[in-house]
C-alpha atoms as a PDB file:
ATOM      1  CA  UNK A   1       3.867   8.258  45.019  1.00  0.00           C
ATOM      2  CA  UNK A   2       5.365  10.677  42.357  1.00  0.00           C
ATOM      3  CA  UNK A   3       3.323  12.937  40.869  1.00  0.00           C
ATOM      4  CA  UNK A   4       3.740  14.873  37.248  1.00  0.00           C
ATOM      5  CA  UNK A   5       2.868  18.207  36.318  1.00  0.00           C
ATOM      6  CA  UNK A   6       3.163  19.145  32.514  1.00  0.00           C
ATOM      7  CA  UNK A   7       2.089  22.418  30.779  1.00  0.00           C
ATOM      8  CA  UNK A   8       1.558  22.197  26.889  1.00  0.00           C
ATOM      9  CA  UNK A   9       0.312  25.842  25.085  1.00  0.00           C
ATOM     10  CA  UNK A  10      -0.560  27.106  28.647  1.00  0.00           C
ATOM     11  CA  UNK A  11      -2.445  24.023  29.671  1.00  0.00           C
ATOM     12  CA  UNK A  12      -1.652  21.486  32.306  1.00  0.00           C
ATOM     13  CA  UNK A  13      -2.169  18.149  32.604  1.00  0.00           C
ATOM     14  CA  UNK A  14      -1.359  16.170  35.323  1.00  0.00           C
ATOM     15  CA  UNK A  15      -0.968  12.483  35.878  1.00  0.00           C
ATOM     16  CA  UNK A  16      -4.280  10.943  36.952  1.00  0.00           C
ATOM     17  CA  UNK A  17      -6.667  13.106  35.137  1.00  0.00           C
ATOM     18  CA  UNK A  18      -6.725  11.481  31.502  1.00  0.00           C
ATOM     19  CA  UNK A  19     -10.324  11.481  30.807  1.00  0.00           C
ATOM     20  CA  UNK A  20     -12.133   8.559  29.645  1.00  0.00           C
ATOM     21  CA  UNK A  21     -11.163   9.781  25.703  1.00  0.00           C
ATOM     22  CA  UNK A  22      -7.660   9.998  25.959  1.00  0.00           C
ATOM     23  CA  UNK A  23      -7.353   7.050  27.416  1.00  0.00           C
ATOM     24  CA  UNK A  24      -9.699   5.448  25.038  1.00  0.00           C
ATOM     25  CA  UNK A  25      -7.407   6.755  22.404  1.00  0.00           C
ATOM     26  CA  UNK A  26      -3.948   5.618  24.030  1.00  0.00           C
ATOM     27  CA  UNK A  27      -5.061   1.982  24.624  1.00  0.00           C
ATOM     28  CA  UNK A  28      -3.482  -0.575  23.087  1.00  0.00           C
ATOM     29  CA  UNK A  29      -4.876  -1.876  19.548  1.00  0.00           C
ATOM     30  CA  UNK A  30      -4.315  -5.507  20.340  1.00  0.00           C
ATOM     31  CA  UNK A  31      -3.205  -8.118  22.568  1.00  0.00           C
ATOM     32  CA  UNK A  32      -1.289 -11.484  22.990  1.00  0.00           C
ATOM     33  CA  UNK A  33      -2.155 -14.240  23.658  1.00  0.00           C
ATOM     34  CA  UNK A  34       0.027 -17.617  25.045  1.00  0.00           C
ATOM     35  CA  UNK A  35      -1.377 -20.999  23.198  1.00  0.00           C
ATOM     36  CA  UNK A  36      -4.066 -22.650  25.821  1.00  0.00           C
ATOM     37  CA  UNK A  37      -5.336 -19.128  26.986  1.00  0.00           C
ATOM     38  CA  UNK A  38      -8.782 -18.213  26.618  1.00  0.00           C
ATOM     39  CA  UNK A  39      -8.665 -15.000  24.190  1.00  0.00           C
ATOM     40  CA  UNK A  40     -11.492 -13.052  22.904  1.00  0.00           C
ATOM     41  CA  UNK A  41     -11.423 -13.874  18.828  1.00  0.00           C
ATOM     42  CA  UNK A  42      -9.608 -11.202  16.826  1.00  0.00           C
ATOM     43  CA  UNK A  43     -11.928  -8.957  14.600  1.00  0.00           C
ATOM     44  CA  UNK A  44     -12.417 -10.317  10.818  1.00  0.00           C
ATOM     45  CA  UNK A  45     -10.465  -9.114   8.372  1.00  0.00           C
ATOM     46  CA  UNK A  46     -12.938  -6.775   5.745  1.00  0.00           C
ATOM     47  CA  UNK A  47     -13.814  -8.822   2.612  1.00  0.00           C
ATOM     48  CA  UNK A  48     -12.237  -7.674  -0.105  1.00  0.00           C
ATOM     49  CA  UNK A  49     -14.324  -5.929  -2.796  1.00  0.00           C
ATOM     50  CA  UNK A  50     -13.053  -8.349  -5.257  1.00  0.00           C
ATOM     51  CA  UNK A  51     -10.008  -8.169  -7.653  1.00  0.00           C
ATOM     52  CA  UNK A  52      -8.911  -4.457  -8.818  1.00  0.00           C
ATOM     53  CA  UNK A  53      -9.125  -3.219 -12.069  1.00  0.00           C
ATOM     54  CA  UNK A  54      -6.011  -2.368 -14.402  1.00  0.00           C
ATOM     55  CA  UNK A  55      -6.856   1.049 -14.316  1.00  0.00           C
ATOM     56  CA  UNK A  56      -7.885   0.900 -10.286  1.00  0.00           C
ATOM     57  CA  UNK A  57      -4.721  -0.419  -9.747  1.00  0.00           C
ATOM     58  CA  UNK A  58      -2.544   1.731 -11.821  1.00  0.00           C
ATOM     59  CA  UNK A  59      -4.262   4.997  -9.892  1.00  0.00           C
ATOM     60  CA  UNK A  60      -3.224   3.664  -6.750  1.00  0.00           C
ATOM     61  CA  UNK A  61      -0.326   2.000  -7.001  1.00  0.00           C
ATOM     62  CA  UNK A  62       1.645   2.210 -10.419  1.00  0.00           C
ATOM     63  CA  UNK A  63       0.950   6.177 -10.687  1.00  0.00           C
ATOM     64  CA  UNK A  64       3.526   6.726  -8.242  1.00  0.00           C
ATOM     65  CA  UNK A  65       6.173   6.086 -10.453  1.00  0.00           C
ATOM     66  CA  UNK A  66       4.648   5.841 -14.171  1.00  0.00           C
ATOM     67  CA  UNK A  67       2.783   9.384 -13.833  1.00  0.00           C
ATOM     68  CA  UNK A  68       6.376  10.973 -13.643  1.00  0.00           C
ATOM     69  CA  UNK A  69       8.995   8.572 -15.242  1.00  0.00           C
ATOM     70  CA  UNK A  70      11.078   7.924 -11.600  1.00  0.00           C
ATOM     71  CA  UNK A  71      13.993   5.174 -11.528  1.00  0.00           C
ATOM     72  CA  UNK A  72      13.521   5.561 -15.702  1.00  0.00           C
ATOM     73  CA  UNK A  73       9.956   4.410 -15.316  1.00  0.00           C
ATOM     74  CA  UNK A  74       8.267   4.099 -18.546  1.00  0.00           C
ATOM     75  CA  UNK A  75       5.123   6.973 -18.050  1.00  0.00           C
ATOM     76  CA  UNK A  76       2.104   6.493 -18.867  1.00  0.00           C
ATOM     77  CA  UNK A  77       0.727   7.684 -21.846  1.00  0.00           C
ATOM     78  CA  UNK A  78       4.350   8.161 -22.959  1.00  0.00           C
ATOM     79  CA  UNK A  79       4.010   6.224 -26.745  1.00  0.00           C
ATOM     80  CA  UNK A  80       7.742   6.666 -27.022  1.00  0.00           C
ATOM     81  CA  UNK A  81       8.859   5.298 -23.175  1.00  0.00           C
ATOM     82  CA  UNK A  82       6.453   2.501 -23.803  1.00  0.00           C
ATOM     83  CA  UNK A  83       7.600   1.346 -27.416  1.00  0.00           C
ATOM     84  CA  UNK A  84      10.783  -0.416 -27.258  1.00  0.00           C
ATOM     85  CA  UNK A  85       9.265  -2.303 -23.975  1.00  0.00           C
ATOM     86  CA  UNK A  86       5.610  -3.087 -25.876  1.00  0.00           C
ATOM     87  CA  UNK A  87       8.012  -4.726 -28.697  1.00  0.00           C
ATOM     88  CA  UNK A  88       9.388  -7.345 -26.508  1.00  0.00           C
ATOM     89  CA  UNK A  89       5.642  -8.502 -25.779  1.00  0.00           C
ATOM     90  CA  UNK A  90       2.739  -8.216 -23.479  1.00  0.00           C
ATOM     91  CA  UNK A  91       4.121 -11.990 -21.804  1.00  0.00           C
ATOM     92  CA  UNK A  92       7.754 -10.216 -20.910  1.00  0.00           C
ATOM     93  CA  UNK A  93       6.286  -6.935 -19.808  1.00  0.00           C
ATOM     94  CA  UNK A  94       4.158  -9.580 -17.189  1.00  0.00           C
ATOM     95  CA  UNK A  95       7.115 -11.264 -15.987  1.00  0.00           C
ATOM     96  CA  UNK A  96       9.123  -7.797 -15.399  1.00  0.00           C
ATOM     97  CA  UNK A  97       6.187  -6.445 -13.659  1.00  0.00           C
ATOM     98  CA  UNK A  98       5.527  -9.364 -11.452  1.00  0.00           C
ATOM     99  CA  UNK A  99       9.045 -10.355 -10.519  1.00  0.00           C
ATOM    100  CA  UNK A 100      10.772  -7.254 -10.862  1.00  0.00           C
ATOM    101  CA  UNK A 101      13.282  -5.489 -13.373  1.00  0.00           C
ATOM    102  CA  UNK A 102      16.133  -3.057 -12.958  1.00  0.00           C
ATOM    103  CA  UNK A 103      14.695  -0.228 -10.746  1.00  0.00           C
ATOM    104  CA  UNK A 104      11.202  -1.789 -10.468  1.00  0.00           C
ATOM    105  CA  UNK A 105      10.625  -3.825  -7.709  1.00  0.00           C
ATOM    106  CA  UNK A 106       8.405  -7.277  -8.109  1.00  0.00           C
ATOM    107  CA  UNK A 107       4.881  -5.873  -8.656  1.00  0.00           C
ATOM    108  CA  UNK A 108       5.556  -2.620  -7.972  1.00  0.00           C
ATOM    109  CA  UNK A 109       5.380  -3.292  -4.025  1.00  0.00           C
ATOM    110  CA  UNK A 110       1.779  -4.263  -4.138  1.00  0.00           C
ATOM    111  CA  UNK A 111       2.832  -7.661  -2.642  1.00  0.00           C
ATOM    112  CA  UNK A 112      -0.922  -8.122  -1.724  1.00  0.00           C
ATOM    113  CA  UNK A 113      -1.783  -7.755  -5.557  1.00  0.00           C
ATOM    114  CA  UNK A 114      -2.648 -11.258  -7.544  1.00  0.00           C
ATOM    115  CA  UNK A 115      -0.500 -11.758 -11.107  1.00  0.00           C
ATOM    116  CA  UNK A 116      -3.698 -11.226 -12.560  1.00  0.00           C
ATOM    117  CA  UNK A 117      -4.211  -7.708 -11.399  1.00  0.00           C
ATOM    118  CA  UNK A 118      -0.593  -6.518 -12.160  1.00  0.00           C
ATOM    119  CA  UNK A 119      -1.376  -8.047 -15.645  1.00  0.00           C
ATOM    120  CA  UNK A 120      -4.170  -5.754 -15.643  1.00  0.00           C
ATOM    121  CA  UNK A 121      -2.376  -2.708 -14.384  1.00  0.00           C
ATOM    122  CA  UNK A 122       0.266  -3.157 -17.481  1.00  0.00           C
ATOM    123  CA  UNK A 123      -2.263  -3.960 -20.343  1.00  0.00           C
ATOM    124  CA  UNK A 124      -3.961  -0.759 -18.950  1.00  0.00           C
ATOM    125  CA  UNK A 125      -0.868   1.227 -19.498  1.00  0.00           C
ATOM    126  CA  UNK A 126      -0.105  -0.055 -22.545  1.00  0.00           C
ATOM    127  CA  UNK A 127      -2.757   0.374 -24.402  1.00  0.00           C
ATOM    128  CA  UNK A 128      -3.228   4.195 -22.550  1.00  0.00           C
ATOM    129  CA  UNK A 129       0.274   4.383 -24.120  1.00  0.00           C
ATOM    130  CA  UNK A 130       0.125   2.883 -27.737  1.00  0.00           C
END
């Protein structure tokens, strides 16, 4: 058998005396399973607290790019970035925002968003922009 000495910031560590918390923290997360094999059932997903608001959206996902104008963004709040978009309508700013337009990739890489809640994320920076 080979053993394994290795010193980190004066310490040493060697193989065969993880305690139970490192290797509590170094265990796999998950594990396969082969159709016809008895597997303990995977945890539940969390339930989801319910669709997100415009302006709960924007904060967490639009920000990142409106807050500061990147890729040309229009930013929020901006009456004069918004304008010339607002005056092709509300129903065109939905379809850019959902399937994407120019630098802005199909709703704004929240793929787990609904429509509805990227509708909500643009009405809330339009009218925070009017």
């Amino acid at each position: 058998m080979v053993s394994s000495l290795v010193t980190v910031s004066g310490v040493s560590y060697s193989e065969g005396t993880a305690t139970d918390s490192v290797k509590e923290r170094i265990a796999p997360v998950g594990k396969s399973c082969m159709s016809g094999e008895s597997c303990a059932a995977a945890p539940a997903a969390p339930a989801s607290a319910g669709p997100k608001s415009g302006k709960d959206l924007y904060g967490t996902v639009c920000t990142t790019c409106h807050a500061t104008g990147v890729l040309n963004a229009p930013k929020f709040g901006n009456a004069g970035d918004w304008a010339p978009r607002i005056a092709k309508g509300l129903d065109t700013l939905y379809t850019h925002a959902i399937g994407g337009f120019n630098s802005m990739p199909p709703k704004g890489t929240c793929a787990s968003c609904s429509d509805d809640e990227i509708k909500g994320a643009v009405k809330y920076m339009v009218d925070g922009s009017k």
